[in-house]
N, C-alpha and C. Protein backbone atom coordinates (compact mmCIF):
# COMPACT_ATOMS: atom_id res chain seq x y z
N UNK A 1 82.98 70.79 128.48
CA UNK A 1 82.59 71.96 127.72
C UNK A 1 83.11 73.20 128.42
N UNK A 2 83.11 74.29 127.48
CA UNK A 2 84.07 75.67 127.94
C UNK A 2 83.69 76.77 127.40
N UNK A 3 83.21 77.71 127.80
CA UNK A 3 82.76 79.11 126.98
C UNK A 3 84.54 79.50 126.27
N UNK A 4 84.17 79.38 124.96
CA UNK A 4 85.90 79.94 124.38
C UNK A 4 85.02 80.87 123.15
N UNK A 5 85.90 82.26 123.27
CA UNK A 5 85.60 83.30 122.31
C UNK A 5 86.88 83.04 121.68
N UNK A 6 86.42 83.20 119.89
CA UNK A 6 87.31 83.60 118.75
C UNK A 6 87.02 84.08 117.74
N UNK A 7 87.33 84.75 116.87
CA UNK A 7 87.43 85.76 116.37
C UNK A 7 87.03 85.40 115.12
N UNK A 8 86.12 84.85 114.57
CA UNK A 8 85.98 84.21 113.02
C UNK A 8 85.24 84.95 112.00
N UNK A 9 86.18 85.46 110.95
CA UNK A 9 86.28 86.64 109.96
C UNK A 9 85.35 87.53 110.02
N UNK A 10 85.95 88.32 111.36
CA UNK A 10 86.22 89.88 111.62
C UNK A 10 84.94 89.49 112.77
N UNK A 11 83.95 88.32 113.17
CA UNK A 11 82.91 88.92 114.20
C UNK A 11 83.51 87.73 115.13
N UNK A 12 83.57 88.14 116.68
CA UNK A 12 83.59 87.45 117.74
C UNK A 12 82.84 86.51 118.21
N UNK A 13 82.84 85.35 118.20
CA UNK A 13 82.19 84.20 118.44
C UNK A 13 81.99 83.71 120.21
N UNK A 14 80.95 83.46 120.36
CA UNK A 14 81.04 83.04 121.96
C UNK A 14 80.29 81.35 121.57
N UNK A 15 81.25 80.49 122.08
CA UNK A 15 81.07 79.10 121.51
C UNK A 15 81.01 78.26 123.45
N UNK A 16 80.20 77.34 123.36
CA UNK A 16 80.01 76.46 124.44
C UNK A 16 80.59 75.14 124.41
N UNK A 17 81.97 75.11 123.94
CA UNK A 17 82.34 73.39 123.20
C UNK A 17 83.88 73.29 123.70
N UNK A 18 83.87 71.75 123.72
CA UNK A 18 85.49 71.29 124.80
C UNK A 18 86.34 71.83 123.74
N UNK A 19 87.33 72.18 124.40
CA UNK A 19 88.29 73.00 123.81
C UNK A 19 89.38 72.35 122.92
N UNK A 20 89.33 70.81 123.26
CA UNK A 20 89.76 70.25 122.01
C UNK A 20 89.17 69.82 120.88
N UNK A 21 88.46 70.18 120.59
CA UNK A 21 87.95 70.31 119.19
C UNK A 21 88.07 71.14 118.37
N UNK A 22 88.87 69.85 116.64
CA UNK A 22 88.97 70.51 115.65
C UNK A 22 88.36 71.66 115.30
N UNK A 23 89.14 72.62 115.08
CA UNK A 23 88.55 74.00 114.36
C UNK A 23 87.29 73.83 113.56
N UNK A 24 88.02 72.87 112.43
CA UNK A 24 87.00 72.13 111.27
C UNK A 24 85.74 71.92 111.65
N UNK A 25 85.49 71.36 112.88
CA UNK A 25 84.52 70.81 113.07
C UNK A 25 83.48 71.87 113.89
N UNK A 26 84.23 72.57 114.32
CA UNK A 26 83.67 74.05 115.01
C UNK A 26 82.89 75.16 114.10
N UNK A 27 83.90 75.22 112.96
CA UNK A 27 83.15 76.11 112.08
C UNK A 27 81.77 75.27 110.88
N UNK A 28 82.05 73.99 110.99
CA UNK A 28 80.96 73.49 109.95
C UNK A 28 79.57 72.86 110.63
N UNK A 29 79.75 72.42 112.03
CA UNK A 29 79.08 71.96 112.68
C UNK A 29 78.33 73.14 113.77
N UNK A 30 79.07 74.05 114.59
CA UNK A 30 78.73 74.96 115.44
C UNK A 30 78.22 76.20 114.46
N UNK A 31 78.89 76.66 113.32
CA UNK A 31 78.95 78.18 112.79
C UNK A 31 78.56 77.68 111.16
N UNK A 32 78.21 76.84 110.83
CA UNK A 32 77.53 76.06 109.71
C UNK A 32 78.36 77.28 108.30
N UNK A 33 79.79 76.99 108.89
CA UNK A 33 80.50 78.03 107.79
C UNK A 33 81.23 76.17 106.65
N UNK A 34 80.31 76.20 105.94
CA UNK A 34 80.91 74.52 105.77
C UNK A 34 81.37 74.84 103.98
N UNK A 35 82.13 76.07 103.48
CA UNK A 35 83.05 76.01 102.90
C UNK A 35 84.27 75.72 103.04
N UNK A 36 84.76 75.26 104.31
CA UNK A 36 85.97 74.72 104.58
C UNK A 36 85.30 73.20 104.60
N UNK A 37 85.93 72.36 104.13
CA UNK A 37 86.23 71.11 103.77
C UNK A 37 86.91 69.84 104.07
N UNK A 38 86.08 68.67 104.60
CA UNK A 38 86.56 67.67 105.48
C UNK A 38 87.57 66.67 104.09
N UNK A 39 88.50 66.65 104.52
CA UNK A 39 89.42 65.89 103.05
C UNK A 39 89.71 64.32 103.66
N UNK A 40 90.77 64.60 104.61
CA UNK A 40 91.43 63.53 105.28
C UNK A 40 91.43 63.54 106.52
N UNK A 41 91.11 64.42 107.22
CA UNK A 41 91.44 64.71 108.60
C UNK A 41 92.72 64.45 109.83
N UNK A 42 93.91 64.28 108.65
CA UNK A 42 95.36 63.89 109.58
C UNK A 42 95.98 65.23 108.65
N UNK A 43 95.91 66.58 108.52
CA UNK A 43 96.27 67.57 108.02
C UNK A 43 97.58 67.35 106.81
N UNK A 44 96.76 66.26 105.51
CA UNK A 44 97.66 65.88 104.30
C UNK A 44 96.77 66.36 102.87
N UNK A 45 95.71 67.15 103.20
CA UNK A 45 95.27 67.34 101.63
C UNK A 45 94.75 68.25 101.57
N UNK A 46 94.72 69.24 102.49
CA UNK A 46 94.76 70.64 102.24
C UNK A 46 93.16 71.28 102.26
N UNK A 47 92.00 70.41 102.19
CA UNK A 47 90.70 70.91 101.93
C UNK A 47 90.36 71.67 103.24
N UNK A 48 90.63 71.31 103.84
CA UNK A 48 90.31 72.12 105.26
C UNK A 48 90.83 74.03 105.73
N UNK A 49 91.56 73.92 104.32
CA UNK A 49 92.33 75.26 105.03
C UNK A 49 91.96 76.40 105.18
N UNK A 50 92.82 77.10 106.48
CA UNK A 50 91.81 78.22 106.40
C UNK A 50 93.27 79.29 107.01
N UNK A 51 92.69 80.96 107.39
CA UNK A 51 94.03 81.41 107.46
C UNK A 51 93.80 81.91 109.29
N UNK A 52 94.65 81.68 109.90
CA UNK A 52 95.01 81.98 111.14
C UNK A 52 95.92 82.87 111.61
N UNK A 53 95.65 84.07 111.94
CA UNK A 53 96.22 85.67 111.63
C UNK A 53 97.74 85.74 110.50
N UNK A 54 96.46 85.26 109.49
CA UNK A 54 96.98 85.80 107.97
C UNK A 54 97.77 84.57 107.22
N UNK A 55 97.78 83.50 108.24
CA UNK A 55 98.88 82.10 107.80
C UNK A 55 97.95 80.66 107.43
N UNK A 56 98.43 80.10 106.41
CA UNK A 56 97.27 78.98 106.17
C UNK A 56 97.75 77.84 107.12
N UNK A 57 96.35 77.06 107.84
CA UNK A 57 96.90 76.06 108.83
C UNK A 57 95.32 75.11 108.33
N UNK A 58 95.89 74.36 108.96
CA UNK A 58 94.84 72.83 108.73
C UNK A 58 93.77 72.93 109.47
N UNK A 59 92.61 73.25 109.34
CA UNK A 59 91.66 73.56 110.42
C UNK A 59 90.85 72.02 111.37
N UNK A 60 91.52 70.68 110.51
CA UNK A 60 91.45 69.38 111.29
C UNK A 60 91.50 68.96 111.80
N UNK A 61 93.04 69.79 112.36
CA UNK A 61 93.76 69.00 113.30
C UNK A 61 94.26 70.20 114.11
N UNK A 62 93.72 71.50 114.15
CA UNK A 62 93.85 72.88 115.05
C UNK A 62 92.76 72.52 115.99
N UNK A 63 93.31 72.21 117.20
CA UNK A 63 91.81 72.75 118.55
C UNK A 63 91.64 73.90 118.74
N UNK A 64 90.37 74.05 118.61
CA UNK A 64 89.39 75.59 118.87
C UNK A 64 90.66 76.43 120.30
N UNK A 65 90.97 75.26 120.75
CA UNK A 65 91.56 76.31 122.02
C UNK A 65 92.80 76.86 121.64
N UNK A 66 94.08 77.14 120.25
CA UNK A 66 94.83 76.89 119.92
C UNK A 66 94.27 78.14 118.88
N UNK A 67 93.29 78.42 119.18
CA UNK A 67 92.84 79.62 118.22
C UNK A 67 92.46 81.08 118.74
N UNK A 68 92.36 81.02 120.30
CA UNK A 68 91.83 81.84 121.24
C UNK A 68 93.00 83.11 121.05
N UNK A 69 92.31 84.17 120.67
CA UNK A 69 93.13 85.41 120.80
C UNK A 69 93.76 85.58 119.18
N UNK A 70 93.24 85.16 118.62
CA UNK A 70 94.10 85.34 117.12
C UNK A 70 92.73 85.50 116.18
N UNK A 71 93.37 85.99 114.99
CA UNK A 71 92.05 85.86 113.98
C UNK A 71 91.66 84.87 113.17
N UNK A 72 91.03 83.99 112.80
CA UNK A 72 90.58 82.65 111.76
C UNK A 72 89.37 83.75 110.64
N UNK A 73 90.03 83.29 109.70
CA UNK A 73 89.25 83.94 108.19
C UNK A 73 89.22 82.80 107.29
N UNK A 74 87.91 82.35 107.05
CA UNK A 74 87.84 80.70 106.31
C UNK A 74 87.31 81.44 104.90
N UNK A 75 87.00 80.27 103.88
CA UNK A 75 86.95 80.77 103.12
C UNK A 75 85.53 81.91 102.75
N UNK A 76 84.69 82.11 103.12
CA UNK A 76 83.44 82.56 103.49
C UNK A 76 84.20 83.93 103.89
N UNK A 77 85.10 84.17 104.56
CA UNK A 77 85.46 85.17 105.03
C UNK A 77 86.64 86.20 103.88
N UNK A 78 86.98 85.59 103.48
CA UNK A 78 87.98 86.11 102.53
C UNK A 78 87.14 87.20 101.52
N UNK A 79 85.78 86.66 100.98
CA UNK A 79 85.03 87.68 100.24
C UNK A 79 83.37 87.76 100.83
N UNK A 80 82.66 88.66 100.67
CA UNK A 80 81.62 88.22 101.14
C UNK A 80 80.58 87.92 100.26
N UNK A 81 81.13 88.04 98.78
CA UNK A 81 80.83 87.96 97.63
C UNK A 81 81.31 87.16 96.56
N UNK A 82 81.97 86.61 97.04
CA UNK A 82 83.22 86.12 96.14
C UNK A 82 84.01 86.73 94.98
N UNK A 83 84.13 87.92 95.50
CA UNK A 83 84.67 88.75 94.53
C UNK A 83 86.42 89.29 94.87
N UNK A 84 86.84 88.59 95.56
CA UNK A 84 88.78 88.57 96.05
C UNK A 84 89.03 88.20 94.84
N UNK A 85 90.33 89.21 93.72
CA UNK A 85 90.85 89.08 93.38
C UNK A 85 91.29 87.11 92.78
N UNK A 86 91.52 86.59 94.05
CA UNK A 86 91.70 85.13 93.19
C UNK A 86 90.88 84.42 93.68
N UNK A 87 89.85 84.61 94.05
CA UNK A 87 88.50 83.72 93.18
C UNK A 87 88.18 84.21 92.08
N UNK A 88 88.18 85.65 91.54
CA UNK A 88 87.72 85.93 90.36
C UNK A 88 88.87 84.87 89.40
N UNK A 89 90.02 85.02 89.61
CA UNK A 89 90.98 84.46 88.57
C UNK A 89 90.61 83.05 88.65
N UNK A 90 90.34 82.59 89.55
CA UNK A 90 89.87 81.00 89.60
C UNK A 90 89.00 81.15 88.36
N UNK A 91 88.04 82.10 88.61
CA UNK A 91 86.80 81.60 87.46
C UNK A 91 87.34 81.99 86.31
N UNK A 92 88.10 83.03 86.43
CA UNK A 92 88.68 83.50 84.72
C UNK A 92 89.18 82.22 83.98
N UNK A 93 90.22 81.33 84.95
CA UNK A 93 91.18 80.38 84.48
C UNK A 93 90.68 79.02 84.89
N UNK A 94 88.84 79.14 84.84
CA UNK A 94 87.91 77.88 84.95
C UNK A 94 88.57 77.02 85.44
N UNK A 95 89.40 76.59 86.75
CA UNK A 95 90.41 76.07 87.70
C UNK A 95 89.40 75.24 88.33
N UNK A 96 87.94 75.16 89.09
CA UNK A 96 87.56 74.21 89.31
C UNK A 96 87.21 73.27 88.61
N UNK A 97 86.90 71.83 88.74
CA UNK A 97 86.62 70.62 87.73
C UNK A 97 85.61 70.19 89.07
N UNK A 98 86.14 69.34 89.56
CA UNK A 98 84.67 68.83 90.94
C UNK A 98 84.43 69.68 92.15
N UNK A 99 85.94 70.58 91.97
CA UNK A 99 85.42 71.79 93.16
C UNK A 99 85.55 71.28 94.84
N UNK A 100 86.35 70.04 95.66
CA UNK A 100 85.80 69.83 96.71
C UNK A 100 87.30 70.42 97.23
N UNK A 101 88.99 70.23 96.49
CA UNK A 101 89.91 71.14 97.24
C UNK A 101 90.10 72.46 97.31
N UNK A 102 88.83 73.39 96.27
CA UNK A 102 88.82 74.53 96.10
C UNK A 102 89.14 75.51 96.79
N UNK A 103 88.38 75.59 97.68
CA UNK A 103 88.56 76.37 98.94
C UNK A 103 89.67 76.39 99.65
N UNK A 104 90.54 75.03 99.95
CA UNK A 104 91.43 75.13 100.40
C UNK A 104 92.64 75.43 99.35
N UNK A 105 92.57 75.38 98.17
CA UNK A 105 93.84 75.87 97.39
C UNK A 105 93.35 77.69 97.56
N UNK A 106 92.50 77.89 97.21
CA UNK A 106 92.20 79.15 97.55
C UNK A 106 92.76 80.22 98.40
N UNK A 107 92.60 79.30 99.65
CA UNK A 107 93.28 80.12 101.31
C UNK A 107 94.35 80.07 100.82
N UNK A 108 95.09 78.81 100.47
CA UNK A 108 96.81 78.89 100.56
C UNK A 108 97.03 79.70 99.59
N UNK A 109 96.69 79.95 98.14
CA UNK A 109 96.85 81.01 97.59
C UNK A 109 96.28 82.20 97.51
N UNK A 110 95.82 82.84 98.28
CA UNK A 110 95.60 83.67 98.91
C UNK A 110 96.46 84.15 99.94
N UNK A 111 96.97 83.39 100.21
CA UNK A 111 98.03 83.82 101.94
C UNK A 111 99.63 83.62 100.92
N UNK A 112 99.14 83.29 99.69
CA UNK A 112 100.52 83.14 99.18
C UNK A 112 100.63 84.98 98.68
N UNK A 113 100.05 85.15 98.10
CA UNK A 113 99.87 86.47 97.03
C UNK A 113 99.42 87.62 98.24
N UNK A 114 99.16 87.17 99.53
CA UNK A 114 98.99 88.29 100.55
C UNK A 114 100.69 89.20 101.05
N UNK A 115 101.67 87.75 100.80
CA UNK A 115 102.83 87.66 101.07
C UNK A 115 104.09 88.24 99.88
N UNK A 116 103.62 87.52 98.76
CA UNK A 116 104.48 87.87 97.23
C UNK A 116 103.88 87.94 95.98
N UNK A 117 103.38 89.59 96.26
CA UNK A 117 102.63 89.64 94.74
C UNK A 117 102.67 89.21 93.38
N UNK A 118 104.13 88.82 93.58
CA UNK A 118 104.68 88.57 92.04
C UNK A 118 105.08 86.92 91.98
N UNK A 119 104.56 85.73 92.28
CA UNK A 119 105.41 84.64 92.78
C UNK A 119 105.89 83.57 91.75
N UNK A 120 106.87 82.94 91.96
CA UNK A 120 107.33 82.08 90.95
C UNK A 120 106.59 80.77 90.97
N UNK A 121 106.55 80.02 89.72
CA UNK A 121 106.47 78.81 89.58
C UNK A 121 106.67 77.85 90.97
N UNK A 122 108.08 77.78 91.29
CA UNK A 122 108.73 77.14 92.74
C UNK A 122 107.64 78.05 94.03
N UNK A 123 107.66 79.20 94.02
CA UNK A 123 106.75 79.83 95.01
C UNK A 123 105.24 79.62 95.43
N UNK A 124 104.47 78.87 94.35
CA UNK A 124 103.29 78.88 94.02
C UNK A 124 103.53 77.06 94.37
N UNK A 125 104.58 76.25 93.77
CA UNK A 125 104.65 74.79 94.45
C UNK A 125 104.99 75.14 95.92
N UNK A 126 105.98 75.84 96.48
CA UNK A 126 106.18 75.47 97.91
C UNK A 126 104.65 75.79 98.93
N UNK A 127 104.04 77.22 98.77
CA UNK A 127 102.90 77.50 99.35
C UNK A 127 101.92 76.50 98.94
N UNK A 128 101.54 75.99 97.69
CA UNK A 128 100.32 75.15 97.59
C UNK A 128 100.73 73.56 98.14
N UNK A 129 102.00 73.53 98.79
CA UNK A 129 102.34 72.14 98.52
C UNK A 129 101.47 71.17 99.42
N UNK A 130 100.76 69.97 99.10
CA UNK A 130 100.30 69.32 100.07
C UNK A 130 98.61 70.12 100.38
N UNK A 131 98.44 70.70 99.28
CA UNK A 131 97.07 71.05 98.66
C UNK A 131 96.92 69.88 97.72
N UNK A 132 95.80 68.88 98.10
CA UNK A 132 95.52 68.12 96.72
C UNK A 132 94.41 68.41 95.89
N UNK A 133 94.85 68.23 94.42
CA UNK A 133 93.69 68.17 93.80
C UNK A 133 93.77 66.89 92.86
N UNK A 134 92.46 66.31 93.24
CA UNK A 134 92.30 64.83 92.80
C UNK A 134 92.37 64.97 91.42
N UNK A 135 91.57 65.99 90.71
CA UNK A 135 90.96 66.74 89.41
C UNK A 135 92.35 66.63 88.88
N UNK A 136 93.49 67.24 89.43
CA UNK A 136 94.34 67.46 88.58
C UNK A 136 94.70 68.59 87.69
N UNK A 137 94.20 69.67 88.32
CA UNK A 137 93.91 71.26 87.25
C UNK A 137 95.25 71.87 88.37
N UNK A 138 96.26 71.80 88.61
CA UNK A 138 97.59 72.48 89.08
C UNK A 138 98.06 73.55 88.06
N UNK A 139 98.07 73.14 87.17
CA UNK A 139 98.20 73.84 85.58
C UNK A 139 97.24 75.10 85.74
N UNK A 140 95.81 75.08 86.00
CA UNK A 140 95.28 76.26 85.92
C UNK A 140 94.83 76.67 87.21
N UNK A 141 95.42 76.34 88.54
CA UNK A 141 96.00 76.71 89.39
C UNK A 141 96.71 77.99 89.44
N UNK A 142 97.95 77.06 88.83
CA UNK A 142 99.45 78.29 88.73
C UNK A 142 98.95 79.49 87.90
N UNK A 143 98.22 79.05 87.00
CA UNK A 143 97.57 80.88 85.83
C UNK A 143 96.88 81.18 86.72
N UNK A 144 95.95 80.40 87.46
CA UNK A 144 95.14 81.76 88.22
C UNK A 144 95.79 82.57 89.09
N UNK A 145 96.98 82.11 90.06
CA UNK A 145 97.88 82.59 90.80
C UNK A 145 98.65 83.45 90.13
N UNK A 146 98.84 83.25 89.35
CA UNK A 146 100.12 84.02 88.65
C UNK A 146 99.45 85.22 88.02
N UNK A 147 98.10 85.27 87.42
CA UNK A 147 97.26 86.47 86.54
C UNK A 147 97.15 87.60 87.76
N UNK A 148 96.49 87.37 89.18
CA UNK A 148 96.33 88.19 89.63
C UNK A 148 97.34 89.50 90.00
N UNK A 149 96.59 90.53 89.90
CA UNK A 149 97.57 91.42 90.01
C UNK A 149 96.97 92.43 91.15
């Protein structure tokens, strides 16, 4: 075990835990922030994601120590309301069905549209790629991505 401070959306954390441990497991277990999402845990389906000064990364397979000095904004952090721009479009373009990759298509589009306000079809596959959704709603995915303005 290791006193490691990080920075999790916008307040400083002072955590008592071995420093290889998954992010994932840091924020749902230590900081009971458990809108980020256990999928697969070999960083292939995207539920876990979260943004790491401003970039989406796998929070599964990130050790807490691999985070020290940077910012982590999960999904909890993005609104404190849920009122960001594309969660509202999520709900406009009723995009969840069971809701468990939500969050993580969320971050990645979010860090997509932080990057290219305007993004293409191909832009919206390369950033979400390796986001799964079992549901199968990609289709109203891409409208919610694409509406926000």
């Amino acid at each position: 075990m290791k006193e490691i401070r990080v920075k999790i959306n916008g307040k400083t954390e002072v955590l008592n835990v071995d420093p290889k441990t998954p992010l994932l497991w840091i924020l749902r277990d230590n900081l009971n922030l458990t809108g980020t999402k256990y999928g697969c845990g070999i960083a292939q389906c995207g539920a876990c994601t979260v943004h790491l000064d401003n970039e989406p990364v796998r929070s599964c397979v990130l050790p807490i120590e691999n985070t020290i000095g940077k910012e982590i904004t999960t999904i909890e952090g993005l609104s404190k309301v849920g009122d960001h721009p594309i969660q509202k479009a999520w709900i406009e373009h009723d995009v969840p069905q069971c809701g468990y990759c939500q969050a993580g298509q969320i971050m990645s589009a979010a860090a997509l549209l932080n990057k290219n306000a305007n993004p293409t079809d191909s832009d919206i596959d390369q950033a979400l790629y390796g986001n799964i959704c079992r549901c199968g709603t990609y289709n109203r995915i891409k409208a919610a991505i694409k509406s926000v303005k």
